[in-house]
Protein backbone atom coordinates (compact mmCIF):
# COMPACT_ATOMS: atom_id res chain seq x y z
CA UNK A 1 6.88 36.01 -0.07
CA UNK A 2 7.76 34.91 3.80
CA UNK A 3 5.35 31.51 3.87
CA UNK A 4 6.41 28.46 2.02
CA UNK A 5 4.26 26.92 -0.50
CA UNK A 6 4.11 23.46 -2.06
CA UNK A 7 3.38 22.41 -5.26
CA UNK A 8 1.73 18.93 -5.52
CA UNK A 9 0.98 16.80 -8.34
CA UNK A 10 -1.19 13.79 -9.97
CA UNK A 11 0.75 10.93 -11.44
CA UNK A 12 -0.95 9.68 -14.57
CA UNK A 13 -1.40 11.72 -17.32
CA UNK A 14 -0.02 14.24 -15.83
CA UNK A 15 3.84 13.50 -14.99
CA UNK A 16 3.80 10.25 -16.62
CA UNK A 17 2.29 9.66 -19.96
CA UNK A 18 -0.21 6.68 -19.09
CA UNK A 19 -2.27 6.84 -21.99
CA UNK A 20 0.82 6.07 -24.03
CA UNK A 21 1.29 2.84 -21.78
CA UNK A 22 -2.23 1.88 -21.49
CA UNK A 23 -2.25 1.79 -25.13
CA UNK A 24 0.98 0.05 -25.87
CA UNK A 25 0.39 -2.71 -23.46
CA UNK A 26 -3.28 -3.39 -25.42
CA UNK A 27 -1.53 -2.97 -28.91
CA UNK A 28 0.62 -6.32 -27.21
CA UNK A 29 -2.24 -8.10 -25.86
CA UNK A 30 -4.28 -7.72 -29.04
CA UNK A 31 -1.51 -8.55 -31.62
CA UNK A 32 -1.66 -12.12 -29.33
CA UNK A 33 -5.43 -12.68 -29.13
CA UNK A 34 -6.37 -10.85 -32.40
CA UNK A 35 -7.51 -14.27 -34.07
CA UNK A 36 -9.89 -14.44 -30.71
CA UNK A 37 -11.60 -11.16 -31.73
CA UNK A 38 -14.08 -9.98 -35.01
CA UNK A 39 -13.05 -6.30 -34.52
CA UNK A 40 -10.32 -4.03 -35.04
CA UNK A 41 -7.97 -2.52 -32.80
CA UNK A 42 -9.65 0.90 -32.02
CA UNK A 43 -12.53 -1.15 -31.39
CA UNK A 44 -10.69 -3.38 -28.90
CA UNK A 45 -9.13 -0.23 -27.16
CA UNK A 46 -12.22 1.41 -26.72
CA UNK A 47 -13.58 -1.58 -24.91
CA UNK A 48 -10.09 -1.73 -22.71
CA UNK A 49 -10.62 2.11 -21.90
CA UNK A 50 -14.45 1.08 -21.30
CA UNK A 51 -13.69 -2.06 -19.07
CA UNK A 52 -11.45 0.32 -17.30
CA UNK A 53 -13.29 3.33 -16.45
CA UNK A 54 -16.01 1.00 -15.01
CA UNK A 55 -14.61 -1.37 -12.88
CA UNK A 56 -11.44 0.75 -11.52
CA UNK A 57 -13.47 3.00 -9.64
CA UNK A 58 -15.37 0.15 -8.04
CA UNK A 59 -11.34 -0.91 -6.60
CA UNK A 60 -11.29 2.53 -5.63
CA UNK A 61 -14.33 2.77 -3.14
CA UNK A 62 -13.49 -0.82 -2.11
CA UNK A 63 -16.15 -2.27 -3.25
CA UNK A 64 -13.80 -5.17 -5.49
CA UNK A 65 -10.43 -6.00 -4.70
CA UNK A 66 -7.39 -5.14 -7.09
CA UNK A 67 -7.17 -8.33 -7.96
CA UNK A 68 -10.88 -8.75 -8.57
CA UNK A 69 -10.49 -5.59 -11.04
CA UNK A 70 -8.09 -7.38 -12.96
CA UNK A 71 -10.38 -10.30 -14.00
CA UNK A 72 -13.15 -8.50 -14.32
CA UNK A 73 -11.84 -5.91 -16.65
CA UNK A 74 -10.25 -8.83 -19.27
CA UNK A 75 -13.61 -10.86 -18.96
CA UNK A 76 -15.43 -7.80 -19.72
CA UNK A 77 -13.15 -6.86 -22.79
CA UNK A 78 -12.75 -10.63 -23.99
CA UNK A 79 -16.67 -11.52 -23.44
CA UNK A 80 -17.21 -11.12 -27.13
CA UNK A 81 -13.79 -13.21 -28.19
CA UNK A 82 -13.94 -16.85 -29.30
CA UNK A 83 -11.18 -18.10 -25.98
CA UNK A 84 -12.85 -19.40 -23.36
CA UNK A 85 -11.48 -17.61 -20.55
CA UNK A 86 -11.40 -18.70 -16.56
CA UNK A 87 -10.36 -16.92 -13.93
CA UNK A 88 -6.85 -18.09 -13.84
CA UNK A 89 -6.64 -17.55 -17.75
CA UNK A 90 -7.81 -14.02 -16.91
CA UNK A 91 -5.06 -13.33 -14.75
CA UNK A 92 -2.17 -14.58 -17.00
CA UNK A 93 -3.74 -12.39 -20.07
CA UNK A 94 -3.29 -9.47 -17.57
CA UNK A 95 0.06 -10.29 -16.78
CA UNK A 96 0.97 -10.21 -20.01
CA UNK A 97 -0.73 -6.56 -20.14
CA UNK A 98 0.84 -5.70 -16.93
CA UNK A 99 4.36 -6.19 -18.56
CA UNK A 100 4.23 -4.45 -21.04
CA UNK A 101 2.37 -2.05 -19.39
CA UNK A 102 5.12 -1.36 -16.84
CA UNK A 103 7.97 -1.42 -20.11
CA UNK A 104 6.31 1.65 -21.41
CA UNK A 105 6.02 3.91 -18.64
CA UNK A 106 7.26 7.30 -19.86
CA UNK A 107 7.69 11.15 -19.10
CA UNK A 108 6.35 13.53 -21.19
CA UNK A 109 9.28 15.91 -22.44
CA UNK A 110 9.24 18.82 -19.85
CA UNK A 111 8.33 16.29 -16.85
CA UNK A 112 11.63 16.57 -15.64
CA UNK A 113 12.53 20.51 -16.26
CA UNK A 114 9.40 20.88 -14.80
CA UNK A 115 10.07 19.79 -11.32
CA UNK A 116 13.81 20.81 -11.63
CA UNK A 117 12.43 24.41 -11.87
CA UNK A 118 10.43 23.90 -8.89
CA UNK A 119 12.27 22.06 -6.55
CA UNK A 120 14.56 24.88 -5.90
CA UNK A 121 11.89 26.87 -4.55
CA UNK A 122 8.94 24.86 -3.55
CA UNK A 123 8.06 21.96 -1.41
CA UNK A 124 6.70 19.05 -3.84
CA UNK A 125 3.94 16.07 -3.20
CA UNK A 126 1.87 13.95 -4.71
CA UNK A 127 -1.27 12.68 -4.43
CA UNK A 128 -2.58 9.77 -6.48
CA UNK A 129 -5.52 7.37 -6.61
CA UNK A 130 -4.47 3.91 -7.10
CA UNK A 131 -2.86 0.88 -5.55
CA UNK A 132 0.58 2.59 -3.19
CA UNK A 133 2.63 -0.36 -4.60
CA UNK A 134 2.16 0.08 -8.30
CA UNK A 135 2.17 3.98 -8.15
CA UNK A 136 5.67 4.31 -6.16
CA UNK A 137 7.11 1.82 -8.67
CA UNK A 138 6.22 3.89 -11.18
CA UNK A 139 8.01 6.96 -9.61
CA UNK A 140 10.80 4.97 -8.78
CA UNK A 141 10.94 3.47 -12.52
CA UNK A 142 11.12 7.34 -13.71
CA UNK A 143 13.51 8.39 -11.59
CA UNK A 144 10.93 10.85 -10.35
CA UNK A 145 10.54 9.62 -6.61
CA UNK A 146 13.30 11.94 -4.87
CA UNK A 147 11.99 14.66 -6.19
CA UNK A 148 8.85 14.44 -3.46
CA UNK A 149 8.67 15.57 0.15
CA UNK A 150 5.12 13.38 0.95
CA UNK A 151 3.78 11.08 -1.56
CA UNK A 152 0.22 9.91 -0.45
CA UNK A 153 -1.63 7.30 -2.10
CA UNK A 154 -5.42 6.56 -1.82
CA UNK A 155 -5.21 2.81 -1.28
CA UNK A 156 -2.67 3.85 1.83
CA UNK A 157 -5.14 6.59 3.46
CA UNK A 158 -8.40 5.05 3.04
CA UNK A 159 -9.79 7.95 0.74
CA UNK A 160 -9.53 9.42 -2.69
CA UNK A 161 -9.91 12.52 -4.82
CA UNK A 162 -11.68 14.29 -5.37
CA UNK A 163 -12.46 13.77 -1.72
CA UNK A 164 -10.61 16.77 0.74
CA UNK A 165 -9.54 15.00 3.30
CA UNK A 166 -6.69 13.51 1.18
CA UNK A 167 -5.67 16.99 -0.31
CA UNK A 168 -5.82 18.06 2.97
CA UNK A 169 -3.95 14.93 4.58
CA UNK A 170 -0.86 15.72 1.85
CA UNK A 171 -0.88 18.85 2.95
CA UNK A 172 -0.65 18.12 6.97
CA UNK A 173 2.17 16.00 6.12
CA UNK A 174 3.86 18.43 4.15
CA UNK A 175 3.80 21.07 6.75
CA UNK A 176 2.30 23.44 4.77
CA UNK A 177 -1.71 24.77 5.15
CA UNK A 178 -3.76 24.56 2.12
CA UNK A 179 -4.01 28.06 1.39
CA UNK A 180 -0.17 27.56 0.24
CA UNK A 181 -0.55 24.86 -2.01
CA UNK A 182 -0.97 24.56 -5.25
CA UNK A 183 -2.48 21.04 -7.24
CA UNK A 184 -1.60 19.71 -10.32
CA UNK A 185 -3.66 17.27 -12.76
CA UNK A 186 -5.51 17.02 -15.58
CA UNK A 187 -9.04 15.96 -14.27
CA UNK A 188 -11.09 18.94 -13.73
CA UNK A 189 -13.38 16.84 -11.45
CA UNK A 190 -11.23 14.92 -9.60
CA UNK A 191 -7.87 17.00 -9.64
CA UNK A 192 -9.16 20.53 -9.70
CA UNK A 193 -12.57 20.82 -8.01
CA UNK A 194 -11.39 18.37 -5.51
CA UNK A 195 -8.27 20.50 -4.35
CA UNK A 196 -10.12 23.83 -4.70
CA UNK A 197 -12.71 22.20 -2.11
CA UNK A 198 -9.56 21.65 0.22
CA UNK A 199 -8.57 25.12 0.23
CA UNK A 200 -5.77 24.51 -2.60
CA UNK A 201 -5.35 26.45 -5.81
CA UNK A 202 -5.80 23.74 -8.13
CA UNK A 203 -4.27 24.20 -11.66
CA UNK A 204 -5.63 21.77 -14.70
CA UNK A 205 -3.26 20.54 -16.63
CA UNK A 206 -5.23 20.81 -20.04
CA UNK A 207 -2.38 19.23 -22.96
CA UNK A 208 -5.22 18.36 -24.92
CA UNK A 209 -6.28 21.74 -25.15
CA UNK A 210 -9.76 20.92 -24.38
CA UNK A 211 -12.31 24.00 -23.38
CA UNK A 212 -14.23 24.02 -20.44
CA UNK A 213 -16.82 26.95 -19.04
CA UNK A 214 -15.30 26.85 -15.23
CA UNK A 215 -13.07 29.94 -13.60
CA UNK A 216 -10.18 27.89 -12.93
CA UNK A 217 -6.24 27.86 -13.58
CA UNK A 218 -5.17 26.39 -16.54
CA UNK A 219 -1.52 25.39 -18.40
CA UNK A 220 -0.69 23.68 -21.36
CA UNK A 221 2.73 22.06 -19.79
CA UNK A 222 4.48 21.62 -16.99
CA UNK A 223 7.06 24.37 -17.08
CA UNK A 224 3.79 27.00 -17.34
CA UNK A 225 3.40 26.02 -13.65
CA UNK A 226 5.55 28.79 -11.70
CA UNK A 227 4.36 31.69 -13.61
CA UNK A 228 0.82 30.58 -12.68
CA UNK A 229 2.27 30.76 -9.08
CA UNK A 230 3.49 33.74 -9.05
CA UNK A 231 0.20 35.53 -10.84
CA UNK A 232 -1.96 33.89 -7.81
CA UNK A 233 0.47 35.53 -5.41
CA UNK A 234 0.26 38.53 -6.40
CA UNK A 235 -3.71 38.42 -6.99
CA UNK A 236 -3.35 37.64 -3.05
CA UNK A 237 -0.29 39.77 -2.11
CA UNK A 238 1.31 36.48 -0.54
């Protein structure tokens, strides 16, 4: 192999556990409100996860502010409650999530071997959808930032995956064309398809061993990466 290649990854879910966060930091928010709420707390996380999937993609295309998210998603979730929430009450509930939130951002186990592996012979990026500030802290928090050449952020480059202009702006700034890189997440429609329409190899990161019909490259963890590499190679004779 002569050209250099670059690996690139998704944050959530796929180096950091965010699940695991997400549903610590409403595990804290409900053990305060509970006596606001006439459900349980699978009932309550399924309206977080709802609240969430709905209005975080409408901060994504711009068409609310992060802020604006924020409230929205806590009035959504406490609607049903007994506290009579205002906008300003809405935000301090959320800080309160936020904290906790941050406090249990985690790894999974092989995160780290992982991209020790292959660092030593691959150029590494990310590419993320969310807010820039909130994303690097969370590299930083994980020790994880150094480990990245280019990390580019949706709210930073004005679009988002699975859109391939940002696959294709990470890998501009990386140096490296798009034939040569390989994407890492574990959202078939917005990790995979999106960097296979930018000329990547994208690789699903499928922990939950889900099954899907599509022809694409699949792993179980993070170390499984390389040897997917070098199959692909020599499929092309790189």
């Amino acid at each position: 192999m002569t050209d250099e290649q670059a690996v690139i990854f998704d944050i959530d879910n796929t180096l950091i556990d965010d699940d695991f966060a997400v549903k610590s930091a409403c595990k804290t928010i409900y053990q305060i409100h509970s006596n606001s709420f006439d459900k349980n707390f699978d009932s309550f996380l399924n309206s977080w996860f709802a609240a969430l999937h709905k209005y975080f993609p409408r901060y994504l295309n711009g068409s609310i502010s992060f802020t604006e998210q924020r409230v929205k998603r806590i009035s959504e979730v406490f609607k049903d409650s007994t506290s009579q929430l205002t906008g300003a009450t809405a935000n301090a509930i959320f800080e309160d999530y936020l904290k906790s939130y941050e406090n249990n951002w985690k790894l999974y186990d092989e995160s780290r071997q992982g991209l020790d592996r292959l660092q030593r012979k691959y150029k590494l990026g990310i590419i993320s959808n969310g807010q820039k500030e909130q994303q690097i802290q969370k590299l930083e928090t994980t020790h994880l930032k150094a480990y990245f050449s280019e990390i580019v952020i949706s709210s930073d480059v004005g679009c988002r995956k699975p859109d391939p202009k940002i696959f294709i702006c990470a890998s501009t700034r990386l140096g490296i064309p798009s034939k040569n890189c390989f994407y890492i997440g574990d959202n078939i429609a917005v990790d995979i398809q999106g960097a296979n329409s930018a000329g990547m190899t994208g690789i699903w990161l499928n922990r939950k061993g889900k099954s899907t019909t599509l022809n694409i490259e699949e792993i179980k963890c993070l170390t499984e990466v390389e040897y997917v590499i070098k199959k692909e190679n020599l499929r092309t004779h790189l």
